[in-house]
C-alpha atoms as a PDB file:
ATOM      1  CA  UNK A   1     110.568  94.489 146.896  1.00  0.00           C
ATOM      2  CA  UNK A   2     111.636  90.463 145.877  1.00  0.00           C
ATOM      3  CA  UNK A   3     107.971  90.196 144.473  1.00  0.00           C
ATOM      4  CA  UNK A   4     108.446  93.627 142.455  1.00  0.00           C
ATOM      5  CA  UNK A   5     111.937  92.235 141.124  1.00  0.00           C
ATOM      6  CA  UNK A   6     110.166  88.737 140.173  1.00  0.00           C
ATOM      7  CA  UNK A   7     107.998  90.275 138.179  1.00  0.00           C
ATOM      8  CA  UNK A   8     110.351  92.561 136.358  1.00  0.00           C
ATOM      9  CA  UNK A   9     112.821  89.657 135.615  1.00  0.00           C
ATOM     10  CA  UNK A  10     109.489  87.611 134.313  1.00  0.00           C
ATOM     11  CA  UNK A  11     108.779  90.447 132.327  1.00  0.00           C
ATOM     12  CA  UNK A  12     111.754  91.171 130.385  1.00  0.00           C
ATOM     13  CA  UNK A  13     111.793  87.201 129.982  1.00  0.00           C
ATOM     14  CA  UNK A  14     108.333  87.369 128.395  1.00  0.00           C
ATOM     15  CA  UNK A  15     109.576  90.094 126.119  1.00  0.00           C
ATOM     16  CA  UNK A  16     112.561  88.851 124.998  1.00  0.00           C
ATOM     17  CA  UNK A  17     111.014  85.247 123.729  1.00  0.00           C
ATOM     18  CA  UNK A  18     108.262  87.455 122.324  1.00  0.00           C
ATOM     19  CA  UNK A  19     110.695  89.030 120.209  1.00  0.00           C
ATOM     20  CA  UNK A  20     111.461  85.540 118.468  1.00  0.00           C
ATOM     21  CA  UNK A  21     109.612  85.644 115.402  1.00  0.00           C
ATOM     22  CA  UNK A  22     110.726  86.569 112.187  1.00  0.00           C
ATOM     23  CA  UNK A  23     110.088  90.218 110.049  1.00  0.00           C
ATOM     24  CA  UNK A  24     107.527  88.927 107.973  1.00  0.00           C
ATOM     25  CA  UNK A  25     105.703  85.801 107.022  1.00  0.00           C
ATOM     26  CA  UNK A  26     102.087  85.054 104.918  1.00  0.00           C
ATOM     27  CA  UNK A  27     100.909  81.865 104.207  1.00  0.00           C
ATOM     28  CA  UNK A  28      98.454  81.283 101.825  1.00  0.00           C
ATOM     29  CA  UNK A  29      95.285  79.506 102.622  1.00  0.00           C
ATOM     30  CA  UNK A  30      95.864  76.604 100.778  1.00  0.00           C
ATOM     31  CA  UNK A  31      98.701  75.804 102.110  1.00  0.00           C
ATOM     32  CA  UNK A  32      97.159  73.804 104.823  1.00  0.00           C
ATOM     33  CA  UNK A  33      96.347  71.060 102.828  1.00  0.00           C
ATOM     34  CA  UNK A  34      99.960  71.677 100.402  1.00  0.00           C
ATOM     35  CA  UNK A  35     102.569  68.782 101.264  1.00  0.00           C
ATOM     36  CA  UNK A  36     105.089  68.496  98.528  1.00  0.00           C
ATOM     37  CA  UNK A  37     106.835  65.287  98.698  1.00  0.00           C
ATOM     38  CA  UNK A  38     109.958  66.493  95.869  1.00  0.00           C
ATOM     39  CA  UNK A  39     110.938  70.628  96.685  1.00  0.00           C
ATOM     40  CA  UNK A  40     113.466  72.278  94.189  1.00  0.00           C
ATOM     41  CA  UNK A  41     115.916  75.507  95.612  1.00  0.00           C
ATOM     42  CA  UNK A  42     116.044  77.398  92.140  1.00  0.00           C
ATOM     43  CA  UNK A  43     119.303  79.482  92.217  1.00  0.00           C
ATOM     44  CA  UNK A  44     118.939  82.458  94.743  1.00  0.00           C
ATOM     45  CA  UNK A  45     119.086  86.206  93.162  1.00  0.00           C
ATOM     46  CA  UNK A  46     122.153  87.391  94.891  1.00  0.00           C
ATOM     47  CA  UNK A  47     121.765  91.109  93.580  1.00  0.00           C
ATOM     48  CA  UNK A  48     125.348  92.392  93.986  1.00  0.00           C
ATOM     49  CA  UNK A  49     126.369  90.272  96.781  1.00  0.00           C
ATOM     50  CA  UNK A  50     128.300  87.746  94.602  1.00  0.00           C
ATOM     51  CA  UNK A  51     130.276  86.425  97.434  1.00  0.00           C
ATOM     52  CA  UNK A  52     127.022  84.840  98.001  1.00  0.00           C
ATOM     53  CA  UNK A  53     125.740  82.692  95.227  1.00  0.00           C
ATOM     54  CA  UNK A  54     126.007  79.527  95.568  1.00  0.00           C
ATOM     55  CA  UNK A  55     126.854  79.275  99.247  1.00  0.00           C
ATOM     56  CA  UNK A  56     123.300  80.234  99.835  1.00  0.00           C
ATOM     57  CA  UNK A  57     121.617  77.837  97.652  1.00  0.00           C
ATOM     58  CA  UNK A  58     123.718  75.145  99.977  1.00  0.00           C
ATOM     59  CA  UNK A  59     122.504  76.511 102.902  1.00  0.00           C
ATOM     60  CA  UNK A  60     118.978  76.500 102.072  1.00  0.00           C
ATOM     61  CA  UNK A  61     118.996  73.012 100.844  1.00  0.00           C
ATOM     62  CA  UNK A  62     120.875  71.839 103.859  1.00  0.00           C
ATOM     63  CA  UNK A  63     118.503  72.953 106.233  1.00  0.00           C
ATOM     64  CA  UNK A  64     115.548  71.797 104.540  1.00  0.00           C
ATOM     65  CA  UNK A  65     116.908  68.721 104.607  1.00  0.00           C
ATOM     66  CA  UNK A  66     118.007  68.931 108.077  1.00  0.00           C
ATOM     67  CA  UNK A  67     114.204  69.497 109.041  1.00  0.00           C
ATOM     68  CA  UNK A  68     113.461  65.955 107.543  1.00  0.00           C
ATOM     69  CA  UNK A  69     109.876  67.345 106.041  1.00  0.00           C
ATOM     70  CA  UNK A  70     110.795  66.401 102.357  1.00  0.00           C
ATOM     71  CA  UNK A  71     111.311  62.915 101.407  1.00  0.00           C
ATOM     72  CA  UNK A  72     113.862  64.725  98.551  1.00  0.00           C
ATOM     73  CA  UNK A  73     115.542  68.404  98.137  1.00  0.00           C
ATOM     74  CA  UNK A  74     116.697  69.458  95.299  1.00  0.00           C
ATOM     75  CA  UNK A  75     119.775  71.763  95.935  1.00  0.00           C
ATOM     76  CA  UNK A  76     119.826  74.899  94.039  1.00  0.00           C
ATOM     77  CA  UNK A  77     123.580  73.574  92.479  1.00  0.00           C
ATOM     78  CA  UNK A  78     121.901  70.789  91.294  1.00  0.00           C
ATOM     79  CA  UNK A  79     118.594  73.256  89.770  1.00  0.00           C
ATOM     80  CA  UNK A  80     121.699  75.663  88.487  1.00  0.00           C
ATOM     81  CA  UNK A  81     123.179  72.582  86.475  1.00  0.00           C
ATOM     82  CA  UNK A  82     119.696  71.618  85.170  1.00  0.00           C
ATOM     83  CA  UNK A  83     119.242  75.461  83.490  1.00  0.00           C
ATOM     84  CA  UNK A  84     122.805  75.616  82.182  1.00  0.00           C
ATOM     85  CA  UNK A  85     122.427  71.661  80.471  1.00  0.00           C
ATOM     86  CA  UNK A  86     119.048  72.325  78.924  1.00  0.00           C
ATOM     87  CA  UNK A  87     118.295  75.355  76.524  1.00  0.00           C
ATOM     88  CA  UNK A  88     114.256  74.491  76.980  1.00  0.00           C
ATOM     89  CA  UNK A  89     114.211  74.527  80.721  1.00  0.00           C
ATOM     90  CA  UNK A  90     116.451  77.492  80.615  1.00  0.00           C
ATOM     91  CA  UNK A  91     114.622  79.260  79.049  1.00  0.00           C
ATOM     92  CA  UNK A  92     111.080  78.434  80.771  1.00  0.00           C
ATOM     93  CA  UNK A  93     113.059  79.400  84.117  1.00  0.00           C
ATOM     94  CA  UNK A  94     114.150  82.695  82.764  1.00  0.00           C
ATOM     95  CA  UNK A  95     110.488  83.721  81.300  1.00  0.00           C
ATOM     96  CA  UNK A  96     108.642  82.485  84.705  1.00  0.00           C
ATOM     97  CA  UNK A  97     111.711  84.875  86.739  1.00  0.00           C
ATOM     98  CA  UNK A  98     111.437  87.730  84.487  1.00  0.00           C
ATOM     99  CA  UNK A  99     107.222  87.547  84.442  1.00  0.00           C
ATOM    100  CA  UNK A 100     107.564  87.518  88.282  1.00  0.00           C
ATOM    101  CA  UNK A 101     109.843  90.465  88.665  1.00  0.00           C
ATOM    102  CA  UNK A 102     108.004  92.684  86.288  1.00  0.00           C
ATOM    103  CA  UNK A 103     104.557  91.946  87.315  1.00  0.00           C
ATOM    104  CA  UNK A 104     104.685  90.466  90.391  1.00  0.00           C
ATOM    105  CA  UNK A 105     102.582  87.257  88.939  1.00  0.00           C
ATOM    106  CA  UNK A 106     103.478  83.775  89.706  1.00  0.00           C
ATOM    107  CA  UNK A 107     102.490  82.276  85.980  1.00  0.00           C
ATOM    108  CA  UNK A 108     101.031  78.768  86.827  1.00  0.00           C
ATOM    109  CA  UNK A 109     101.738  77.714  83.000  1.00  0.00           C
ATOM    110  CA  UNK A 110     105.487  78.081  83.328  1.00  0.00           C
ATOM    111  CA  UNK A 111     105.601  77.084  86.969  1.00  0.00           C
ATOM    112  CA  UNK A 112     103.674  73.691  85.568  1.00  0.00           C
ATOM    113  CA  UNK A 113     106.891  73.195  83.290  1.00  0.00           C
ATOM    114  CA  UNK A 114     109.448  73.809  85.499  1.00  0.00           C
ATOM    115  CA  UNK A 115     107.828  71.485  88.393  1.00  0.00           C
ATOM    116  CA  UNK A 116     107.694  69.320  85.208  1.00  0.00           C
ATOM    117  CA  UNK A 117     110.442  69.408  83.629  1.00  0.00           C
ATOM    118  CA  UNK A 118     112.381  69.248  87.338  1.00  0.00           C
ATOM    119  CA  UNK A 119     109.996  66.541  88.821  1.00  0.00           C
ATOM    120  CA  UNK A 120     109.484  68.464  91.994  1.00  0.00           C
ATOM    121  CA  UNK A 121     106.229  69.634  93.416  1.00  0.00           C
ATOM    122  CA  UNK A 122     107.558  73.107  94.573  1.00  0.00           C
ATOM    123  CA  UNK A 123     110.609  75.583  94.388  1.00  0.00           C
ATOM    124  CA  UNK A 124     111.854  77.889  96.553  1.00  0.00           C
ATOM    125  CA  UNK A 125     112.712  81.447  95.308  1.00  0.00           C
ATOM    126  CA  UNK A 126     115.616  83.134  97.745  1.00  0.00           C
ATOM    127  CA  UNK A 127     116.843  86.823  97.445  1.00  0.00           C
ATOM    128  CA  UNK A 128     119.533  88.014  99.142  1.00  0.00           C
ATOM    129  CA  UNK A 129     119.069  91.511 100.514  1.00  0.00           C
ATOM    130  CA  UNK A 130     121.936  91.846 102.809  1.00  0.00           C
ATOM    131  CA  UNK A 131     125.296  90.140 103.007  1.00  0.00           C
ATOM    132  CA  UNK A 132     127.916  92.338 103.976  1.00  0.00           C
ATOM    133  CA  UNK A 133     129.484  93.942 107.375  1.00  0.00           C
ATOM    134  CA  UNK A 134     128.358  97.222 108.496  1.00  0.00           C
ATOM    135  CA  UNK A 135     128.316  99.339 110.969  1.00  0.00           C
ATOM    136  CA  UNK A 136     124.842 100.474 112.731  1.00  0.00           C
ATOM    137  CA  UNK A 137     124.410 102.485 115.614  1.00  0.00           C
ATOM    138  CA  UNK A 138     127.758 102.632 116.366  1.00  0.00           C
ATOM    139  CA  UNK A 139     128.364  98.552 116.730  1.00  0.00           C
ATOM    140  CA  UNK A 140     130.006  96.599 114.271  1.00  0.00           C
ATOM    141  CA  UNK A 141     128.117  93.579 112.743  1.00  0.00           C
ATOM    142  CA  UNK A 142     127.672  90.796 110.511  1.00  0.00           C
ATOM    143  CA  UNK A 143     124.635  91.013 108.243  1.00  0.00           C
ATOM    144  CA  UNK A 144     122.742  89.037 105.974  1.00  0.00           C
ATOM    145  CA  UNK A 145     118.861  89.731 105.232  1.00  0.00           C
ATOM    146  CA  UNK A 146     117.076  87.322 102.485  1.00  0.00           C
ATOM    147  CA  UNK A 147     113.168  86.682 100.828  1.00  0.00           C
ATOM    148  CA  UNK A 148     111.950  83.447 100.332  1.00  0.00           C
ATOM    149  CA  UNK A 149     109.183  82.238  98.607  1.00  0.00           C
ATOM    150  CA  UNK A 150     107.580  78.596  98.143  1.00  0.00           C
ATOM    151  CA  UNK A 151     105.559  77.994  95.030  1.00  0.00           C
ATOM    152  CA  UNK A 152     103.052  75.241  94.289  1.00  0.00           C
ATOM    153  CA  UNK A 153     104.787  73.857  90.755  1.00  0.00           C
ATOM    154  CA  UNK A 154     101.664  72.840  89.508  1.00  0.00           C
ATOM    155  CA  UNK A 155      99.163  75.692  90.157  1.00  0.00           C
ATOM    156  CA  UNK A 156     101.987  78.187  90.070  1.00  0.00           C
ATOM    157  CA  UNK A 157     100.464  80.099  93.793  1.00  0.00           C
ATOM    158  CA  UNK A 158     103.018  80.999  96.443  1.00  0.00           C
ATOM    159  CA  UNK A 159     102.060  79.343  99.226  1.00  0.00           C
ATOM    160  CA  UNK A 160     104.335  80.619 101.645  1.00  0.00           C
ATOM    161  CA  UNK A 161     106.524  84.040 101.900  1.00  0.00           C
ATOM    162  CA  UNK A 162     108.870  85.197 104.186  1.00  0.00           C
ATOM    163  CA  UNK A 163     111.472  87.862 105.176  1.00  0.00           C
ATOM    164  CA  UNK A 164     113.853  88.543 107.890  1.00  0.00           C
ATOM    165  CA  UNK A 165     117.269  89.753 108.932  1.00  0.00           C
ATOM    166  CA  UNK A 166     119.604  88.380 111.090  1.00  0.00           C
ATOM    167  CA  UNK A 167     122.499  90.657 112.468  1.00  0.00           C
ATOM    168  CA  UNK A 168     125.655  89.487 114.700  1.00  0.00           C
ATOM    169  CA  UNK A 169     127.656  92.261 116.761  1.00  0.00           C
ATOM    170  CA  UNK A 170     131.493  92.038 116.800  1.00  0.00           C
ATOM    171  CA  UNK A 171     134.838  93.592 117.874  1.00  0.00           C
ATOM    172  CA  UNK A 172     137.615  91.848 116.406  1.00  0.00           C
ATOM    173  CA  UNK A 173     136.525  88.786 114.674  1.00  0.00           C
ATOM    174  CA  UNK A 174     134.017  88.972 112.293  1.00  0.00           C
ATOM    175  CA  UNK A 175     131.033  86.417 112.459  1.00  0.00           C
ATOM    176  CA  UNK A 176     131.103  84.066 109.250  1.00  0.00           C
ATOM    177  CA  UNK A 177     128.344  85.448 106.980  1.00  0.00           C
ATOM    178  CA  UNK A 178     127.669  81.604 106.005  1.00  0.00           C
ATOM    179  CA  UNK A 179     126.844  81.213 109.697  1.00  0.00           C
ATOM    180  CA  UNK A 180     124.761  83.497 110.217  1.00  0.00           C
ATOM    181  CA  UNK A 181     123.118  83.075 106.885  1.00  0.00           C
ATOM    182  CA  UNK A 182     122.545  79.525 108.308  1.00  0.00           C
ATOM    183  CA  UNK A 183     121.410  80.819 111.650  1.00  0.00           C
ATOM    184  CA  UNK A 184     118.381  83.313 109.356  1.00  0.00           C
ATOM    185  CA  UNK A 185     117.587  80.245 107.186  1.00  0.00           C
ATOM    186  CA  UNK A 186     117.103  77.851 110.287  1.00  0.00           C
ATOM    187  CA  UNK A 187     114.398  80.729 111.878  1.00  0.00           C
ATOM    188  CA  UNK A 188     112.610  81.591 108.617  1.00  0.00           C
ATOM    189  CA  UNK A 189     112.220  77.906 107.496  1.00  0.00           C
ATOM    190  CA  UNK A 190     110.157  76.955 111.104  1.00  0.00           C
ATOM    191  CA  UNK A 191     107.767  79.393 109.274  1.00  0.00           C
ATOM    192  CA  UNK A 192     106.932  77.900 105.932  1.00  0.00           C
ATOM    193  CA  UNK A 193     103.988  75.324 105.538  1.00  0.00           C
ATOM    194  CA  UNK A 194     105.100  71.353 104.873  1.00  0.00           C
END
C-alpha cells in the first residue's frame, strides 16, 4: 500500500512539472546561429485593453534585461518616442505593422530600416490578448494572455514566436494584472532563442 501511494504522489509530481511549458512556441531554424547583441520592444498592440499600453512594453523590457542575454534593450517607451519624433521612421513602422497584419508577411525591406534606423538587430512584436478579470468555471481570476514575436531586423524572418496565458484565482483581492503580466512574460521569454 506505501509503495502504491509513492508512486501516485511521484506521479502527480511528474504531471504537474510536465504541465510547465507554455501554449505555444516555434522557433525558426535559423535561429540557432541568431544572437542579437542590440533588441528593440516596438510598442505592444494592446487591442482594447488600454489600461495596458505602456505598462507592458516596461515589463517586457525589464525582463529581458533581467535575463542579462542582451548587452542593450531598447524599451518599447523609448521605440514609442522614436516613432512619434521622426515622421520617416514613423512611417516605415506603420507600413512594416500594417503589411504584417494584412498579409501575415514579415517585409525584410522595411524590417532592414527600422533595425536601421533604430540601431538594433531585432524587435519584439507583443499583443495583448487578455487583460482583464473574469470569471471561468465558476472561480474568479486575474487574466492576461499576450503574442510575441522576435524578428531578425536585417533579413526581416521571425525567428521566434510564442503564446501563452497566465491566469491567477482570487476571492477578495484581486491579483495585480502587472504581476501577473510579469509572471507570463518571465515563462514565455525562457522560450525565445538568444
Amino acid at each position: 500500500m506505501k509503495k502504491i501511494f509513492h508512486l501516485t504522489v511521484m506521479t502527480l509530481l511528474l504531471f504537474s512539472f510536465g504541465c510547465e511549458g507554455i501554449r505555444y512556441s516555434q522557433v525558426a531554424p535559423e535561429a540557432k546561429n541568431f544572437h542579437p547583441k542590440r533588441i528593440g520592444v516596438l510598442p505592444a498592440d494592446v487591442g482594447t485593453y488600454e489600461e495596458a499600453k505602456g505598462v507592458i512594453d516596461r515589463i517586457v523590457a525589464g525582463v529581458l534585461v533581467d535575463t542579462g542575454w542582451f548587452p542593450d534593450v531598447v524599451s518599447g517607451d523609448a521605440m514609442g518616442k522614436r516613432i512619434e519624433s521622426n515622421a520617416a521612421f514613423k512611417k516605415v513602422y506603420q507600413d512594416y505593422i500594417a503589411k504584417l497584419r494584412a498579409v501575415n508577411y514579415s517585409d525584410p525591406e522595411m524590417s532592414a530600416k527600422i533595425g536601421e534606423m533604430a540601431k538594433i538587430d531585432a524587435f519584439l512584436l507583443v499583443e495583448v490578448d487578455y487583460w482583464n478579470y473574469t470569471t471561468e468555471k465558476g472561480d474568479k481570476i486575474g487574466k492576461v494572455g499576450m503574442g510575441i514575436k522576435m524578428v531578425d531586423a536585417a533579413s526581416g524572418k521571425i525567428m521566434w514566436k510564442a503564446g501563452h496565458y497566465e491566469a491567477q484565482d482570487y476571492i477578495i483581492i484581486k491579483p495585480a494584472l502587472p504581476d501577473v503580466a510579469k509572471s507570463l512574460v518571465k515563462k514565455m521569454i525562457k522560450e525565445m532563442p538568444h
